[in-house]
Protein backbone atom coordinates (compact mmCIF):
# COMPACT_ATOMS: atom_id res chain seq x y z
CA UNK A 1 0.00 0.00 0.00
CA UNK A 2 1.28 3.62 -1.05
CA UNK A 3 1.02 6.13 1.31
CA UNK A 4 -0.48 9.57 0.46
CA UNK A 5 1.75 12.00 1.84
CA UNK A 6 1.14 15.61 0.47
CA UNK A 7 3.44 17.28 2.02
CA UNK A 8 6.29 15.36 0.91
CA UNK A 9 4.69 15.18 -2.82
CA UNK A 10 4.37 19.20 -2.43
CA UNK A 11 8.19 19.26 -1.26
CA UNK A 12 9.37 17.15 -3.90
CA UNK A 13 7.75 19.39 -6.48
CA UNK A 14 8.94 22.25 -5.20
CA UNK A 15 12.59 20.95 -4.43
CA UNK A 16 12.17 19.12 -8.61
CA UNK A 17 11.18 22.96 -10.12
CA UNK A 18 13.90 24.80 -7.96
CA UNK A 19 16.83 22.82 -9.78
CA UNK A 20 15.30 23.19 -13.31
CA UNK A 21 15.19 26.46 -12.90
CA UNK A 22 18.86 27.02 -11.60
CA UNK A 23 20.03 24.59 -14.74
CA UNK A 24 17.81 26.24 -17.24
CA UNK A 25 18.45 29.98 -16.17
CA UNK A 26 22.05 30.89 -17.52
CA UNK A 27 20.78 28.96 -20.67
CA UNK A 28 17.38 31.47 -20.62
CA UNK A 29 20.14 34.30 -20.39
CA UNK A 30 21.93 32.84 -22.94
CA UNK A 31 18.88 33.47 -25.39
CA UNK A 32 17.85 36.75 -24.19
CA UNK A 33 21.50 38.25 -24.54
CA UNK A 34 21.36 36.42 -28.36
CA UNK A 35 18.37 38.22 -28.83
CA UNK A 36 19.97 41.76 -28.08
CA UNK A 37 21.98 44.02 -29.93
CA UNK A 38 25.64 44.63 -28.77
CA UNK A 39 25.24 48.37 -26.93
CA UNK A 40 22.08 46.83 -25.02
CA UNK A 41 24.12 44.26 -23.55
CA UNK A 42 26.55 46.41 -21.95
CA UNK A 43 23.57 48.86 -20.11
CA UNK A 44 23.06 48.03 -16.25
CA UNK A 45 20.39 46.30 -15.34
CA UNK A 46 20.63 43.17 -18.48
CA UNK A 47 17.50 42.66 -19.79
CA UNK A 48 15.48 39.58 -18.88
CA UNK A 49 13.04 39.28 -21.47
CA UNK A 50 13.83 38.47 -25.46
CA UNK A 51 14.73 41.23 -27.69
CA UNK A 52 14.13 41.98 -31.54
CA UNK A 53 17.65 40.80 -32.92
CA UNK A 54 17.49 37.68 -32.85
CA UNK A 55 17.50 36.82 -36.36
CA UNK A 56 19.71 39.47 -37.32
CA UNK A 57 22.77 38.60 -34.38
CA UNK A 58 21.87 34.81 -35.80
CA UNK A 59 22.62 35.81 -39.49
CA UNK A 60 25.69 37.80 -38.45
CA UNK A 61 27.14 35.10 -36.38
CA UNK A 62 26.59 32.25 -39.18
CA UNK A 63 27.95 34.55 -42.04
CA UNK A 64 31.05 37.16 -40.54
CA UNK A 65 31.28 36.33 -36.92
CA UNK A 66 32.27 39.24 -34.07
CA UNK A 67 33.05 42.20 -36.22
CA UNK A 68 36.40 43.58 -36.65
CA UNK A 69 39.51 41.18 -36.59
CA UNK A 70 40.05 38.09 -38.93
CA UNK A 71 36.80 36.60 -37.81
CA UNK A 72 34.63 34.41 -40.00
CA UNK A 73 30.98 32.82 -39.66
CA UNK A 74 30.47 30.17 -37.18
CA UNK A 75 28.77 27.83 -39.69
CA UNK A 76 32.11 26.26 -41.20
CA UNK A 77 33.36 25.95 -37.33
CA UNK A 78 29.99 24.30 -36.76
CA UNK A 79 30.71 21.63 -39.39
CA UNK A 80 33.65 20.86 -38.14
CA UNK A 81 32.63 20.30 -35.03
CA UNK A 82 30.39 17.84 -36.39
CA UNK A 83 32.61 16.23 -38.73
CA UNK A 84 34.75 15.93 -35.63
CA UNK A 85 32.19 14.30 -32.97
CA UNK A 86 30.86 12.22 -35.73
CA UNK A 87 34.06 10.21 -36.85
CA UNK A 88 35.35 10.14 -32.87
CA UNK A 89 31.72 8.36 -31.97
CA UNK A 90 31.35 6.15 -34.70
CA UNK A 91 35.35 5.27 -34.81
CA UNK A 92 35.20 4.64 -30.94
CA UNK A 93 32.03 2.26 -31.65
CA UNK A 94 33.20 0.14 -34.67
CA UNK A 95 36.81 -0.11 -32.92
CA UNK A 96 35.19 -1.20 -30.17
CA UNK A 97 33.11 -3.32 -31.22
CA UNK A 98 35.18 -5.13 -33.18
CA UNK A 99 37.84 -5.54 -30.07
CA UNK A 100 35.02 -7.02 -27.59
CA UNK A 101 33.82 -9.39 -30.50
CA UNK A 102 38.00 -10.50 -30.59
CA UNK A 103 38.04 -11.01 -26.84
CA UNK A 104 34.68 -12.36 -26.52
CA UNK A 105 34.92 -14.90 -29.26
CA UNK A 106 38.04 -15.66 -30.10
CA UNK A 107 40.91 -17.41 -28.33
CA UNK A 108 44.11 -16.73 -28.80
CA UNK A 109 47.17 -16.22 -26.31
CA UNK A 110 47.68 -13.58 -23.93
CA UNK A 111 43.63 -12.54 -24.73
CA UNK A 112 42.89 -11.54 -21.14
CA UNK A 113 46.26 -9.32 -21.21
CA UNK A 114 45.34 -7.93 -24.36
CA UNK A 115 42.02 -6.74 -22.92
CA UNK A 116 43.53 -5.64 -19.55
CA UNK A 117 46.18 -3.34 -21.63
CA UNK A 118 43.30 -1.61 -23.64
CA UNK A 119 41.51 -0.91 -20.30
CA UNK A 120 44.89 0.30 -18.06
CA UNK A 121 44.64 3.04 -20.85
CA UNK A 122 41.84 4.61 -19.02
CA UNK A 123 44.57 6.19 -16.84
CA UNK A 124 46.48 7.38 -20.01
CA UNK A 125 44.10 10.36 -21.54
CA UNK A 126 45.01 12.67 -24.34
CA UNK A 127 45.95 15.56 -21.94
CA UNK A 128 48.53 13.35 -20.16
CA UNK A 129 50.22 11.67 -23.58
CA UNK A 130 49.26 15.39 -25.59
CA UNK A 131 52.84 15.83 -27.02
CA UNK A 132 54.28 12.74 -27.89
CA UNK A 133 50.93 12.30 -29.61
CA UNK A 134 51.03 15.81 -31.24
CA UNK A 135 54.30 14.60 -32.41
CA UNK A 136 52.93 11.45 -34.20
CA UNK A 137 50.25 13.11 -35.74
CA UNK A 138 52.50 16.28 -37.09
CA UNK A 139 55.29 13.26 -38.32
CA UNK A 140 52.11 12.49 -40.16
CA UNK A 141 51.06 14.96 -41.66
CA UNK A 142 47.56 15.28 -40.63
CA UNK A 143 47.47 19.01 -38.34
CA UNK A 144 44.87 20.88 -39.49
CA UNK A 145 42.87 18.09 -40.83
CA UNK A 146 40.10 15.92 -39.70
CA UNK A 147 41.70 12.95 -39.21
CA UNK A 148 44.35 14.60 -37.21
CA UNK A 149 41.16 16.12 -35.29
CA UNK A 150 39.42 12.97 -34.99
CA UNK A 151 42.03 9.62 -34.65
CA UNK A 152 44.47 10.77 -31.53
CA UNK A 153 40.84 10.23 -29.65
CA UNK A 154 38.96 7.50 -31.15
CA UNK A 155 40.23 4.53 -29.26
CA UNK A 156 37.86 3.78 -26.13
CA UNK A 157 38.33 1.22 -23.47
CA UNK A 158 35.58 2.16 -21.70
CA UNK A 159 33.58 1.51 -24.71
CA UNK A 160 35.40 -2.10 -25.81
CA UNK A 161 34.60 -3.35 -21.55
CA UNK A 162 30.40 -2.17 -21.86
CA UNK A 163 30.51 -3.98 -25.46
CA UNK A 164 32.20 -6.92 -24.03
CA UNK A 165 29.74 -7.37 -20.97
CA UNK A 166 27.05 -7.04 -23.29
CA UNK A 167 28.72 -9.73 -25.27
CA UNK A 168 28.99 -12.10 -22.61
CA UNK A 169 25.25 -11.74 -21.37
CA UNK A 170 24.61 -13.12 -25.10
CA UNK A 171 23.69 -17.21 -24.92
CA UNK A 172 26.08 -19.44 -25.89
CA UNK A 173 23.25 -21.79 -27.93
CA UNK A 174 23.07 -18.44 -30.23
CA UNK A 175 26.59 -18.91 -31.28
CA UNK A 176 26.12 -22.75 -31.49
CA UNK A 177 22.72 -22.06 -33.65
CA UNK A 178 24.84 -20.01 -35.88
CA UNK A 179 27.62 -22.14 -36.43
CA UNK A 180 25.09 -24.98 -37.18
CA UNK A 181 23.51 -22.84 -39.85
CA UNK A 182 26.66 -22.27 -41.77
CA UNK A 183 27.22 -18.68 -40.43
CA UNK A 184 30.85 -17.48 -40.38
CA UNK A 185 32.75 -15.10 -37.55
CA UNK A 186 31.80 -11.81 -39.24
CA UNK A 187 28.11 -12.69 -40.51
CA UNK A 188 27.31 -13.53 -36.74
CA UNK A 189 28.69 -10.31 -35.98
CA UNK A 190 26.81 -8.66 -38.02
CA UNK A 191 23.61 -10.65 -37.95
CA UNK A 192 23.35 -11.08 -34.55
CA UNK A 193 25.45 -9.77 -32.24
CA UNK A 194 25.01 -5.76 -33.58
CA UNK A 195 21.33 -6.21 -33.65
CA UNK A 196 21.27 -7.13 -30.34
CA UNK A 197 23.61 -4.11 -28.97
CA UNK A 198 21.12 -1.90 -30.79
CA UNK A 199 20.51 0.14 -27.48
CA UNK A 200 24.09 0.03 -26.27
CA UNK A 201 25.55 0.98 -29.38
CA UNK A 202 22.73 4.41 -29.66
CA UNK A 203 23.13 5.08 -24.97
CA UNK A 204 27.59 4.98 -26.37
CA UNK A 205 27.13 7.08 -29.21
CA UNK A 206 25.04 10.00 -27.59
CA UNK A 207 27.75 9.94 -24.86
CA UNK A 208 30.95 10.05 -27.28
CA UNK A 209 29.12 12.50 -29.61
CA UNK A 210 28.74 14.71 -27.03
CA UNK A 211 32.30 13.80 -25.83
CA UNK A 212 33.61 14.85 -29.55
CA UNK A 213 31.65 18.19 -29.86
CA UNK A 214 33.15 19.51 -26.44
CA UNK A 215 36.65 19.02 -27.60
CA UNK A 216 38.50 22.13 -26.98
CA UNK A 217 42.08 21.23 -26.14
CA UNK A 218 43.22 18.66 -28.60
CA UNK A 219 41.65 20.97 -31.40
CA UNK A 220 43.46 23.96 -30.23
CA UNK A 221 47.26 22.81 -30.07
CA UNK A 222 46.48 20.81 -33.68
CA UNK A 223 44.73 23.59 -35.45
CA UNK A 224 46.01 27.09 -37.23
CA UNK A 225 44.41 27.45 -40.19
CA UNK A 226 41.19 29.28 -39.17
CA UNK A 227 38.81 27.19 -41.31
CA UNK A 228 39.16 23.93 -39.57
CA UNK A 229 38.68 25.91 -36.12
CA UNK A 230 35.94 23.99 -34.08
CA UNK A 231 32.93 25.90 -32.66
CA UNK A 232 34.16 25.17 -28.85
CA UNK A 233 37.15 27.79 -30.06
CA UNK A 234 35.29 29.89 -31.37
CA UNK A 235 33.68 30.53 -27.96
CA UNK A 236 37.47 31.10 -26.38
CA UNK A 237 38.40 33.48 -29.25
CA UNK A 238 35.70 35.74 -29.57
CA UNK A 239 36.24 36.10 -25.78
CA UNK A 240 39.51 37.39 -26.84
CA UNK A 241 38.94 39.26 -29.89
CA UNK A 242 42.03 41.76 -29.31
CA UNK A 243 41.44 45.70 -28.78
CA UNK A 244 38.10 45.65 -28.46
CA UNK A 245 35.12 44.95 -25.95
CA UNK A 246 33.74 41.38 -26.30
CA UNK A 247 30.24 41.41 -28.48
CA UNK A 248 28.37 39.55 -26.28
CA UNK A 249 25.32 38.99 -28.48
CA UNK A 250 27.13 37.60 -30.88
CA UNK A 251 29.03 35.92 -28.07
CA UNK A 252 25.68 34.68 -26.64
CA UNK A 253 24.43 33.45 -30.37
CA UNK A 254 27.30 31.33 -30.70
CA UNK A 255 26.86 29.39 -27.27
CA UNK A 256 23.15 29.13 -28.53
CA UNK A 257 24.38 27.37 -31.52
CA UNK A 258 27.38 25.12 -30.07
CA UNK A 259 24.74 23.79 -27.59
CA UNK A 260 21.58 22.75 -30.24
CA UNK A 261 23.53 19.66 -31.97
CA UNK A 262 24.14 17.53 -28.22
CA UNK A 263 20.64 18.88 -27.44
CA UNK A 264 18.80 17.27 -30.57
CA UNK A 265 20.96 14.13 -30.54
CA UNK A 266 19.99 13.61 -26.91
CA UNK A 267 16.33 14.10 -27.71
CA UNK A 268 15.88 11.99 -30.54
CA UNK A 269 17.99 9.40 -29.40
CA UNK A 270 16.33 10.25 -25.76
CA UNK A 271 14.32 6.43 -25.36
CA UNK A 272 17.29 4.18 -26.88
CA UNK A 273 19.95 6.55 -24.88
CA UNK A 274 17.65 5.54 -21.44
CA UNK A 275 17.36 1.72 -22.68
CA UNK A 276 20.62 1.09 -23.56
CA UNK A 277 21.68 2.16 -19.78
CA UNK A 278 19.16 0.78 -17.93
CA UNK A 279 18.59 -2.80 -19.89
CA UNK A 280 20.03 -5.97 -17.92
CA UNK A 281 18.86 -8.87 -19.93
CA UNK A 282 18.45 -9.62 -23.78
């Protein structure tokens, strides 16, 4: 029997609206100050309620940027940001994927060790091994590219241990049914095994796309030529547009826009995202 308890519903309620609204307020400033033009933004007290410039700061920021200085549009920066979080989640999936699958299925000496190595890399990240691996990719050739943007940051161990405990919740009379039926290593893989990791595979990529897109480190010490610039720099340099006071509608439009792609991944994604972390059993 579930007690009715009002009071503690009312609380809940109250306590549940309280932290929405200190999460979504900076983003609600965020919009008004997009929706302002630059000399209202800098008049005491800031507005609170949406302005008339919307469109226009949007336009501006998408085409030329913060005026003044060697500033262009956000929308190439946007696509690379994309480009980038795109090939970093999928490469981290398939590479993972195809590692649990190896240490799942396969024997083969040292297989154990093999997996324990990929996972002591947790304690390795790209800030602590930044330089040696600048070095590699600049011996390479790939700065101010994509896959210099992209590879340095694809591997994922945590990634390869989630697929491999999904793996080994899989029944063993699957892989015995498949074998029976004449089905070789890779069409089992593909047959079987990724249509059952459906939800895992969509809960990991909403994760590493997000991961990808907030990149700000990596892409600055890799990147000089301004049109492979990432939207996350963007932010930083328009903060720091020399000799002159920051434009912070522009400013503001830009943070509007580098938040919308993780924001429609994680809603359309939103009931696969929830399954894939919360399903136990296939």
């Amino acid at each position: 029997m579930i007690e009715n308890r009002p009071l503690v519903t009312l609380g809940s309620h109250i306590m549940l609206v309280l932290g929405i609204a200190i999460i979504a307020f900076p983003i609600w400033i965020t919009f008004v100050a997009a929706s302002h033009d630059a000399l209202r933004m800098t008049q005491i007290p800031l507005p609170l309620l949406p302005g008339d410039q919307f469109f226009e700061n949007l336009v501006q920021a998408m085409s030329s940027g913060i005026s003044g200085g060697a500033h262009q549009g956000v929308a190439m920066m946007l696509f690379n940001s994309l480009v980038m979080a795109l090939m970093i989640a999928l490469g981290k999936i398939a590479i993972s994927l195809l590692s649990a699958f190896a240490i799942v299925y396969f024997r083969f000496p040292f297989r154990m060790g093999f997996f324990w190595m990929i996972f002591i890399t947790l304690m390795l990240p790209v800030e602590v091994r930044i330089i040696p691996t600048f070095e590699v990719v600049a011996n390479l050739n790939m700065l101010n590219s994509y896959w210099g943007l992209s590879i340095p940051l694809i591997a994922s161990a945590t990634a390869t241990f989630m697929f491999r405990q999904t793996f080994l919740t899989i029944p063993d009379e699957l892989l015995e049914a498949a074998r029976i039926d004449g089905a070789g290593p890779m069409r089992f893989f593909v047959d079987i095994l990724l249509p059952m990791s459906r939800t895992n595979i969509a809960a990991l990529f909403v994760i590493l796309f997000i991961y990808g897109w907030n990149q700000y480190l990596w892409p600055l010490l890799i990147t000089t030529d301004q049109s492979m610039f990432t939207i996350v720099m963007a932010i930083k340099q328009m903060l720091e547009a020399a000799e002159q006071a920051p434009e912070w509608n522009i400013i503001m439009m830009t943070t509007l826009l580098a938040m919308l792609p993780p924001v429609v991944v994680v809603i359309f994604m939103q009931k696969l995202f929830v399954k894939g972390l919360t399903e136990t059993e296939k």
